[in-house]
Every structure is written in structure tokens, then in C-alpha cells.
N, C-alpha and C. Protein backbone atom coordinates (compact mmCIF):
# COMPACT_ATOMS: atom_id res chain seq x y z
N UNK A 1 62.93 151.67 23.65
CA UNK A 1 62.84 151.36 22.23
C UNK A 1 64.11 151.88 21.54
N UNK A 2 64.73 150.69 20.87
CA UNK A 2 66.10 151.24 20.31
C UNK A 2 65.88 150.99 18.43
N UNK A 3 65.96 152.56 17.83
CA UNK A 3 66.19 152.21 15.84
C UNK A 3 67.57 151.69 15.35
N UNK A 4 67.37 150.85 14.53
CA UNK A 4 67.96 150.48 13.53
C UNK A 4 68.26 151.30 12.37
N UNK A 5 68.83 151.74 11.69
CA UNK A 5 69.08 152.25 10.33
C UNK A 5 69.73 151.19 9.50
N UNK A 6 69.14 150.65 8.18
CA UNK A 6 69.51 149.70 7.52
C UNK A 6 70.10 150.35 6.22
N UNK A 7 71.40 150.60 6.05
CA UNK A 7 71.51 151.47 4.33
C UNK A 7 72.10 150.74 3.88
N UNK A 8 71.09 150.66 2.67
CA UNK A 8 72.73 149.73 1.42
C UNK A 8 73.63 150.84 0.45
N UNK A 9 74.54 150.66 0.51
CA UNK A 9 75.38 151.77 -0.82
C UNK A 9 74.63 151.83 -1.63
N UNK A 10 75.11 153.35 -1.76
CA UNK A 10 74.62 153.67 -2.95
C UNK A 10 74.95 153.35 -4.56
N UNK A 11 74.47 153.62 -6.06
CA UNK A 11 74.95 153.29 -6.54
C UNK A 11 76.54 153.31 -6.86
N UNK A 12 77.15 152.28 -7.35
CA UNK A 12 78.87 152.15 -7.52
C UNK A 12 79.09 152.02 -8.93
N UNK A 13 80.23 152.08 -9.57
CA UNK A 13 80.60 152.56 -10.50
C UNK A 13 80.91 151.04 -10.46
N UNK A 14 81.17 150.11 -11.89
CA UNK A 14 81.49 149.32 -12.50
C UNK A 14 83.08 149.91 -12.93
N UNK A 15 84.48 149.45 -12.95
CA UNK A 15 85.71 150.42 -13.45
C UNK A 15 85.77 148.98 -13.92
N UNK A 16 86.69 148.54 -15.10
CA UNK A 16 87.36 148.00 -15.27
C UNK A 16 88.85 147.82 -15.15
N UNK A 17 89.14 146.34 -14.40
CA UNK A 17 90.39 146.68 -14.00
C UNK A 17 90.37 146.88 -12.63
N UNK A 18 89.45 147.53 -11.43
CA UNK A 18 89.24 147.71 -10.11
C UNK A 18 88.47 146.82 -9.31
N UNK A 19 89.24 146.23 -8.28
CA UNK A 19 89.02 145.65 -7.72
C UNK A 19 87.49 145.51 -6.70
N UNK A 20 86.65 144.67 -6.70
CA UNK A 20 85.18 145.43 -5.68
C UNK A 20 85.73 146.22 -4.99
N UNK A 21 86.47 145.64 -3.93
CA UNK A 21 86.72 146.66 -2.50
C UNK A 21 86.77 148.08 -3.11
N UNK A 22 87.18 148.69 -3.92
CA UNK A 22 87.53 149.95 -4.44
C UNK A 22 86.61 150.54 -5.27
N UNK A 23 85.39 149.74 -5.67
CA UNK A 23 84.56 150.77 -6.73
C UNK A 23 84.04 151.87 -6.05
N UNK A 24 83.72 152.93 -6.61
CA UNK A 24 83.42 154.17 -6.16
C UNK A 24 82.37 154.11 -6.67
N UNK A 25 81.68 155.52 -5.79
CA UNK A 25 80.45 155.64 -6.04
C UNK A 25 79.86 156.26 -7.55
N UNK A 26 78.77 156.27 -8.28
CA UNK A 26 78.91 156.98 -9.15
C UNK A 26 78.43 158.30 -9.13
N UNK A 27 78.12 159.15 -9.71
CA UNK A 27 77.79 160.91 -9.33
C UNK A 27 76.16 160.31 -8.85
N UNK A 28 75.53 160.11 -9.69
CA UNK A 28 74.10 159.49 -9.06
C UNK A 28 74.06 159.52 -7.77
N UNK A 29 74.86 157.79 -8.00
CA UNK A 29 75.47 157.34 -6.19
C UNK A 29 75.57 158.64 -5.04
N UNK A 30 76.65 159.17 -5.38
CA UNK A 30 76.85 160.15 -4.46
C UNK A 30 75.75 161.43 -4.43
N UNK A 31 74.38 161.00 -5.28
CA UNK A 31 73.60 162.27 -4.86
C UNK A 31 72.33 161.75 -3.94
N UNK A 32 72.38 160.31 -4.39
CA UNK A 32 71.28 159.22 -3.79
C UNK A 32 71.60 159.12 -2.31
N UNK A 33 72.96 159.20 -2.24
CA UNK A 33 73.44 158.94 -0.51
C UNK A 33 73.64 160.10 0.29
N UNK A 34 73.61 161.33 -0.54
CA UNK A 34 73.10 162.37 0.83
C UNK A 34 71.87 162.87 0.31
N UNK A 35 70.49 162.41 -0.34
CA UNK A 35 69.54 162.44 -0.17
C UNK A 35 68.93 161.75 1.16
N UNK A 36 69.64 160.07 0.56
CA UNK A 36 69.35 159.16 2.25
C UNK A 36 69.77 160.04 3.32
N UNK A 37 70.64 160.25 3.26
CA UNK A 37 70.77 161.04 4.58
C UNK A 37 69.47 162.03 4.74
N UNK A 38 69.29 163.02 4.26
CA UNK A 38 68.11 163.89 3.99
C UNK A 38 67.01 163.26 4.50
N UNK A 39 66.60 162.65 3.81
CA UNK A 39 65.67 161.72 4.68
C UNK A 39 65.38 160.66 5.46
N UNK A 40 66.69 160.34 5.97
CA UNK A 40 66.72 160.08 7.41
C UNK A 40 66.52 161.04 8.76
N UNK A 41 67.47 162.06 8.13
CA UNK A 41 67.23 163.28 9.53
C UNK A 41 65.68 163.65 9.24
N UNK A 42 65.12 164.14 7.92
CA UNK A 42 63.62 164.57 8.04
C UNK A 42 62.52 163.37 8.69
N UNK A 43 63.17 162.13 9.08
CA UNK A 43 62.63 161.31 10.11
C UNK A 43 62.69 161.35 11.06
N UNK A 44 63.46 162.62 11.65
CA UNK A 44 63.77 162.39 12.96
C UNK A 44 64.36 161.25 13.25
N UNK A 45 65.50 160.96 12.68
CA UNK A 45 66.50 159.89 12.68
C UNK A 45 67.63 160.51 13.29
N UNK A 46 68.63 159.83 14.29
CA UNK A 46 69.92 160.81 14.09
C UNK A 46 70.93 159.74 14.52
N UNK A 47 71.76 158.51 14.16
CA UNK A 47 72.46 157.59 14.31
C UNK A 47 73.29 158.23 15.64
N UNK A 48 73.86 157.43 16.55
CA UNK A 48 73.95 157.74 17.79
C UNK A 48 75.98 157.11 17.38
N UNK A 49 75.42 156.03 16.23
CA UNK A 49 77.00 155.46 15.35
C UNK A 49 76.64 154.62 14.47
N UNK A 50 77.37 154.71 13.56
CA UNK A 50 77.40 153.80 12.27
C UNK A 50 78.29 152.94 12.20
N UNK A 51 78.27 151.59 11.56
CA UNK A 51 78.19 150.72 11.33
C UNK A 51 78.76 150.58 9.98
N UNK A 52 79.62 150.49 9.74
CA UNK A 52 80.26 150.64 8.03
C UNK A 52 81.07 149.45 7.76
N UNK A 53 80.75 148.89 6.26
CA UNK A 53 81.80 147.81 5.84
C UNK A 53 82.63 149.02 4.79
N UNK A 54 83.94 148.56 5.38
CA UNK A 54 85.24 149.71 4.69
C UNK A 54 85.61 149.23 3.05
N UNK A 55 84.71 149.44 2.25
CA UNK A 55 84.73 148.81 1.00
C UNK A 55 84.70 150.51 0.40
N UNK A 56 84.84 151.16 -0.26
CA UNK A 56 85.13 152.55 -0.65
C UNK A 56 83.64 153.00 -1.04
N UNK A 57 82.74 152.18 -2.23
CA UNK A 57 81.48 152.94 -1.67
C UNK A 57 80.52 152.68 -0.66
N UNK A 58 80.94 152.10 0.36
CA UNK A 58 79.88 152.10 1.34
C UNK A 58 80.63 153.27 2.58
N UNK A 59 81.87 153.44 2.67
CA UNK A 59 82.78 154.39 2.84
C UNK A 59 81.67 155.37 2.97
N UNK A 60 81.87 155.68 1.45
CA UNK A 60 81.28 157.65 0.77
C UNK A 60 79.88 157.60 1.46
N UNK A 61 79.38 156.24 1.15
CA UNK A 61 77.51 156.65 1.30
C UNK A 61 77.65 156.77 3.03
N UNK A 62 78.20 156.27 3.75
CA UNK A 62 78.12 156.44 5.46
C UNK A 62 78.51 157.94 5.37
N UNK A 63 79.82 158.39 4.49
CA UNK A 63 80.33 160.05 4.83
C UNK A 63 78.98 161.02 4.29
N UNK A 64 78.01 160.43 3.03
CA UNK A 64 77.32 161.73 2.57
C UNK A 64 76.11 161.49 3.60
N UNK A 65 75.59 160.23 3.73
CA UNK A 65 74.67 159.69 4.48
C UNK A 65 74.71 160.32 6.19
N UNK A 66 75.87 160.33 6.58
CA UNK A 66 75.70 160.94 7.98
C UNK A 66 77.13 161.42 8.26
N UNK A 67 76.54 162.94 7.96
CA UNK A 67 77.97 163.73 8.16
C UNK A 67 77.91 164.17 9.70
N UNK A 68 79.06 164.36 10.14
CA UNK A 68 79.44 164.49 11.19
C UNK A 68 79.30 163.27 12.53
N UNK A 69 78.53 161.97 12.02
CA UNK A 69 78.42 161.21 12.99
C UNK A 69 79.44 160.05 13.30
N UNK A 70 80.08 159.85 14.19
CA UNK A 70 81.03 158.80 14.32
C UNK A 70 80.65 157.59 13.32
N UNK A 71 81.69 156.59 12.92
CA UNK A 71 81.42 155.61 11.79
C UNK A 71 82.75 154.32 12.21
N UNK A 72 82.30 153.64 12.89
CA UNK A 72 82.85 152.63 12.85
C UNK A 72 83.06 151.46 11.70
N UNK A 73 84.29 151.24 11.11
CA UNK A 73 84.30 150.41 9.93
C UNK A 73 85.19 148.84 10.36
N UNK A 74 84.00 147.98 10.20
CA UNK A 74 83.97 146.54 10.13
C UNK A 74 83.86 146.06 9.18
N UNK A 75 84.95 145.30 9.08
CA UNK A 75 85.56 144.35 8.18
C UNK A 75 84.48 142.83 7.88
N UNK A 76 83.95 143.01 8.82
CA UNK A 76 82.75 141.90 8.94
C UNK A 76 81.79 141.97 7.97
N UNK A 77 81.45 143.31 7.77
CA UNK A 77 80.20 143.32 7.04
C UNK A 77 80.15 143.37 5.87
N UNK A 78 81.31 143.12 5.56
CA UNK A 78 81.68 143.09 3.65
C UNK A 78 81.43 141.83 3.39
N UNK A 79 80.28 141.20 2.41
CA UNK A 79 79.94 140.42 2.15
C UNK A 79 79.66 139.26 3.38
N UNK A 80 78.83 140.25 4.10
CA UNK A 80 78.12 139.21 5.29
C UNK A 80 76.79 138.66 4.88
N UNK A 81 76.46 137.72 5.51
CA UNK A 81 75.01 136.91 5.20
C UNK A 81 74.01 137.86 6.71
N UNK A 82 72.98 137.73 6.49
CA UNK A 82 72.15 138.59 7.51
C UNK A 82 72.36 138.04 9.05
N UNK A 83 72.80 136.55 9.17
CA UNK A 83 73.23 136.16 10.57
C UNK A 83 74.29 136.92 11.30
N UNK A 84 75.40 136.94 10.23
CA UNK A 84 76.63 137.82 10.67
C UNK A 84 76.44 139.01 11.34
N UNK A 85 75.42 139.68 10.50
CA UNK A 85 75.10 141.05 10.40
C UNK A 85 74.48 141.29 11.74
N UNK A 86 73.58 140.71 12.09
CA UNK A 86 72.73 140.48 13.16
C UNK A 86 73.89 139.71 14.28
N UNK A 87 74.69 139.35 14.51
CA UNK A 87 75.55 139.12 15.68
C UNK A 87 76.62 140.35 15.78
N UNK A 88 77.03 141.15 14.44
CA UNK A 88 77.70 142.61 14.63
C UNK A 88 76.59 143.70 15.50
N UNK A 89 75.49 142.84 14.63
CA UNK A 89 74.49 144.39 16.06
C UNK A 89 74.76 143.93 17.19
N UNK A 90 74.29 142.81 17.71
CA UNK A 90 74.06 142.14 18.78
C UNK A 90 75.27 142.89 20.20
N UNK A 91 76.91 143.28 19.20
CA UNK A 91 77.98 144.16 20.04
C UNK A 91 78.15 145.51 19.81
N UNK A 92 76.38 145.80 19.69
CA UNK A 92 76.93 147.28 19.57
C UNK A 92 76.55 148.17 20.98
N UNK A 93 77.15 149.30 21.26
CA UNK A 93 76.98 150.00 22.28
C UNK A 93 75.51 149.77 23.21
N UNK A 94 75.43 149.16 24.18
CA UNK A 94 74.12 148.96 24.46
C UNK A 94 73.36 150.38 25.26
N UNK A 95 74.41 151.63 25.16
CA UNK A 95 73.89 152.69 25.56
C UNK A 95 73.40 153.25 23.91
N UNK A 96 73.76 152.65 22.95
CA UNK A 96 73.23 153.14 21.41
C UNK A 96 71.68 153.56 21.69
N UNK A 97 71.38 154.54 21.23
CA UNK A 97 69.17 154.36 21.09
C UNK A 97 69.13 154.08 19.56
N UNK A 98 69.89 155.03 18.76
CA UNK A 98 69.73 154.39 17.35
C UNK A 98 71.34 154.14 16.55
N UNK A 99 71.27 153.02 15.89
CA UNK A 99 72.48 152.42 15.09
C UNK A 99 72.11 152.18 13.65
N UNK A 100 72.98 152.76 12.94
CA UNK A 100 73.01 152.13 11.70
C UNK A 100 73.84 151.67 10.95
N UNK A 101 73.61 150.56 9.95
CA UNK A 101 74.44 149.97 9.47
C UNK A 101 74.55 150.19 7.83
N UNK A 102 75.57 150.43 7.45
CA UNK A 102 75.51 150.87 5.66
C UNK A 102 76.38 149.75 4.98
N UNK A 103 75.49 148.75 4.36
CA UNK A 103 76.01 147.67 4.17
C UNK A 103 76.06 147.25 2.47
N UNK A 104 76.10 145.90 2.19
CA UNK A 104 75.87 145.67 0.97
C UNK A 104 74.64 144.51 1.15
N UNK A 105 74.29 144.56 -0.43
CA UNK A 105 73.34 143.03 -0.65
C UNK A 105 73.87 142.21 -0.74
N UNK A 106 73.42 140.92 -0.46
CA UNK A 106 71.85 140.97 -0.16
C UNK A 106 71.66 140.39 1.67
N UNK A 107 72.93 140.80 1.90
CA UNK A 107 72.63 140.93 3.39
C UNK A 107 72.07 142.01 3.69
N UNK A 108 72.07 142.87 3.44
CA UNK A 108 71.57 143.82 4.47
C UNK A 108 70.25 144.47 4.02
N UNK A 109 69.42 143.42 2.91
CA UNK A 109 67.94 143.47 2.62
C UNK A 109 67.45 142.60 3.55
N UNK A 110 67.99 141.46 3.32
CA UNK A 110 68.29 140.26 4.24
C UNK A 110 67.71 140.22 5.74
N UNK A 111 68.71 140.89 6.42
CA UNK A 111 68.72 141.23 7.61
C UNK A 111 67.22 142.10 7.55
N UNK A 112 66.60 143.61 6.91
CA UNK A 112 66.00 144.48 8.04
C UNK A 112 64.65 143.31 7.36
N UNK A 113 64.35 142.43 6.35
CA UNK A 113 63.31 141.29 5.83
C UNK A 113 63.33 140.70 7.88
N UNK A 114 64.60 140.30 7.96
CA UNK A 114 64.20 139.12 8.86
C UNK A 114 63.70 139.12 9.82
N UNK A 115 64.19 140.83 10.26
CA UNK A 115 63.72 141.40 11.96
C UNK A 115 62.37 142.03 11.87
N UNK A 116 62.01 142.59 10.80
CA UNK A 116 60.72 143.71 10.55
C UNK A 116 59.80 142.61 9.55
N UNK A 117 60.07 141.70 8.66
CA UNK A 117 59.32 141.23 7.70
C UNK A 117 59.22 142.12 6.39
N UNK A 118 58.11 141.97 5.66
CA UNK A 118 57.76 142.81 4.75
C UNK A 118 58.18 142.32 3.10
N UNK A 119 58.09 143.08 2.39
CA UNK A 119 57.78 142.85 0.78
C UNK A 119 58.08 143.82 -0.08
N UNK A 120 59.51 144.20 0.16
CA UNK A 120 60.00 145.62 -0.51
C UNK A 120 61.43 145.01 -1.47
N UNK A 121 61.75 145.76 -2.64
CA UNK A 121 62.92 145.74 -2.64
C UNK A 121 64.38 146.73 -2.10
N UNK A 122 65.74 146.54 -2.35
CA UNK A 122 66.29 147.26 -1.62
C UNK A 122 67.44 147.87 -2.41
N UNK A 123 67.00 148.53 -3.67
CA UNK A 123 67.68 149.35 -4.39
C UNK A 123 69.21 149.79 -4.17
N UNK A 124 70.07 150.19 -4.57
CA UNK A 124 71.23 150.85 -3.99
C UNK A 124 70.62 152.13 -3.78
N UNK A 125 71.15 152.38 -2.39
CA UNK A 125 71.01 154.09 -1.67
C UNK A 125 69.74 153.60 -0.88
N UNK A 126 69.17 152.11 -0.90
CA UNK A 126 67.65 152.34 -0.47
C UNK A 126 68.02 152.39 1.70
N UNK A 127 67.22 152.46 2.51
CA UNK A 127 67.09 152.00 3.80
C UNK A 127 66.07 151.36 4.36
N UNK A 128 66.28 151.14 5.06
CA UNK A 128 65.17 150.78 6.17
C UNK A 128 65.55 151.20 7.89
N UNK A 129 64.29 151.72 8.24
CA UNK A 129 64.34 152.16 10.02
C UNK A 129 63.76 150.98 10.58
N UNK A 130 64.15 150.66 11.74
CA UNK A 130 63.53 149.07 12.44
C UNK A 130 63.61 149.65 13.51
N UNK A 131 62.21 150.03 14.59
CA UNK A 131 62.36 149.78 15.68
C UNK A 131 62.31 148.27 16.70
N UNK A 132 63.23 148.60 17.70
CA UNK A 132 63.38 147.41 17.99
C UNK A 132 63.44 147.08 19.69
N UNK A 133 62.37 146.26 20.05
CA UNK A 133 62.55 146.47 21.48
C UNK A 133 63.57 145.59 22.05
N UNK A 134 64.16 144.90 22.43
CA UNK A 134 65.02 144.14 23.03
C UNK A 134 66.29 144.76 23.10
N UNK A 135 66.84 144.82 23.78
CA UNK A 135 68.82 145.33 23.75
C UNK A 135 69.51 144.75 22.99
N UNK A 136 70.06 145.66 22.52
CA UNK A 136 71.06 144.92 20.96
C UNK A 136 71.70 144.14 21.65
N UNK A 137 71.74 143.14 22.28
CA UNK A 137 72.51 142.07 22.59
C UNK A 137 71.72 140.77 22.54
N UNK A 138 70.31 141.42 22.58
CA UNK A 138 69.45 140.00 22.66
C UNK A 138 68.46 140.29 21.18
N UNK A 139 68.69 141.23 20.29
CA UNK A 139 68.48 141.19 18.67
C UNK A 139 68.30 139.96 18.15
N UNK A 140 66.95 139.52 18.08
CA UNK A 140 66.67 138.28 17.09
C UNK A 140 65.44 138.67 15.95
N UNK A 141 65.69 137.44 15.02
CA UNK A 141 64.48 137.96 14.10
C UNK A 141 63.38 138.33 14.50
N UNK A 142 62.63 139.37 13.36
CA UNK A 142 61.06 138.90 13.75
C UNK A 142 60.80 140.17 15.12
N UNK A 143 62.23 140.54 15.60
CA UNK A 143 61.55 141.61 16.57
C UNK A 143 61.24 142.77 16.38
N UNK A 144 61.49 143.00 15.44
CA UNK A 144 61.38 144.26 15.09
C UNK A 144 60.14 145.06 14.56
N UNK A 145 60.26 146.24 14.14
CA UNK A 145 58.89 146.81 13.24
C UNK A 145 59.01 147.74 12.44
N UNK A 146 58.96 147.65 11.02
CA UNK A 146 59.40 148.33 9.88
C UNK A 146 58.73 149.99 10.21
N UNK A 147 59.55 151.18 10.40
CA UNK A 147 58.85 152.24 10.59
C UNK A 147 59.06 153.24 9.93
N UNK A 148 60.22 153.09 8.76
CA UNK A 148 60.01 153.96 7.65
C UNK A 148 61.16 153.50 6.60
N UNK A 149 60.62 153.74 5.44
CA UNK A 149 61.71 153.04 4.27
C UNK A 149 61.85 154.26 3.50
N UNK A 150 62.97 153.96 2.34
CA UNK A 150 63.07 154.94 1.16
C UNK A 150 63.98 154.70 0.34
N UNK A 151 64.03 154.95 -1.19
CA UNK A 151 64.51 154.41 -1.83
C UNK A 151 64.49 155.20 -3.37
N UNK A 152 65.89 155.41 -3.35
CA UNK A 152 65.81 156.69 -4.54
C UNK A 152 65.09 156.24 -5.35
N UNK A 153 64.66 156.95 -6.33
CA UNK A 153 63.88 156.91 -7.65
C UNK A 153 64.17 155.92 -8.63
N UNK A 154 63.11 155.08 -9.41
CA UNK A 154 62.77 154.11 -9.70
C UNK A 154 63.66 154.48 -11.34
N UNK A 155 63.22 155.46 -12.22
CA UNK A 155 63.26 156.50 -13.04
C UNK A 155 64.53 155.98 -13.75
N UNK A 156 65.60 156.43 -12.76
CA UNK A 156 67.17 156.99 -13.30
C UNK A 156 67.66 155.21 -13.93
């Protein structure tokens, strides 16, 4: 049985004048994304590697989100549709047990909808865990099974 970690950035700052690729996170943002982290490890989660589109806040939320864990940054996943996303797993380490990916919307609601199902929304900073039996090479919809979500506060 191999997990998934599904994160979308956290919240980003609107700048005027700055380009997407470059918005930063906002202080929120950056407290929402090492909460996720927080409660990912209190899942007994521990990414084995990440999965990052190199856009600056999905950057920060992979660095607060999982410190110290290797972070591979693909160019792919910046404004991918959930197929894309799902053929970037498909090459990931097949010695991986758990991978995650810190992406944007609405792919990467997209994606953990297609493999696990379900009826959630996917906030900035939110995740999803997918266990998943098949080898990330043979990753198709529908295989999966939603086994824990979270999603900062509704509130702010």
C-alpha cells in the first residue's frame, strides 16, 4: 500500500504588478502551511519526496509543509489539469511508499476527487491522503481511498 499526499498552496498574496509565478505566500499562508505540515506528521504521514510546482508559493508551502524532506520541483505541475498530474505520479520513484504533491487548483482537487472520489472542497493550505494500491506507474482513477483530509479554518 503506497500514500499519496495531495497539498494545494497555501494562501498567496495578490501584489500588484507581480507576476503569478512569483506571488508569495501571505503571513496566514505561511502559518496554514506549517500547520499542514503539523498535521500531516500527527498522521503518521512522512513524504518519502515531494512533488512541487516551482511557482514561489507552492515553493514556501512544500518548505513549511515538509521540512527537511527532499522536494523535487516540476515544471509540469504549474497549471496542470488532473491527467497531467496523474501521469507525473505515474514516474515517481516506484521504491516511494508515500509521495506528495503540493500543487495548485483546480488540478490538484481534481486529481485526489478522481482517484479517492468524495464531496469536499479544497481550500488553499487544504490536503488530502490517498491510499493507493497499485504502483505508481499503473495509478488510475477511482483507485484509491480517501484516508484523511484537512483544511485550515473556515473563519479567517
Amino acid at each position: 500500500m503506497r500514500t499519496l499526499i495531495v497539498l494545494r498552496h497555501a494562501k498567496a498574496a495578490s501584489v500588484p504588478g507581480l507576476v503569478d509565478w512569483e506571488r508569495p505566500l501571505t503571513d496566514q499562508g505561511e502559518q496554514d502551511a506549517k500547520r499542514a505540515g503539523e498535521e500531516i506528521r500527527a498522521a503518521g504521514l512522512v513524504p518519502d519526496v515531494v512533488l512541487c510546482s516551482p511557482a514561489a508559493r507552492t515553493r514556501r508551502t512544500a518548505e513549511l509543509a515538509f521540512p527537511g524532506v527532499e522536494v523535487s520541483y516540476e515544471q509540469d505541475i504549474y497549471e496542470a489539469y488532473p491527467d497531467e498530474l496523474l501521469e507525473l505520479l505515474r514516474r515517481a520513484d516506484p521504491e516511494a511508499g508515500t509521495v506528495a504533491l503540493c500543487g495548485h487548483n483546480p488540478g490538484v482537487h481534481e486529481l485526489a476527487l478522481g482517484l479517492a472520489g468524495g464531496d469536499y472542497g479544497f481550500r488553499p493550505g487544504s490536503f488530502a491522503a490517498i491510499a493507493v494500491e497499485p504502483p505508481w506507474e499503473q495509478l488510475s482513477p477511482g483507485e484509491g481511498r480517501l484516508i484523511n483530509r484537512w483544511a485550515p479554518d473556515k473563519e479567517r
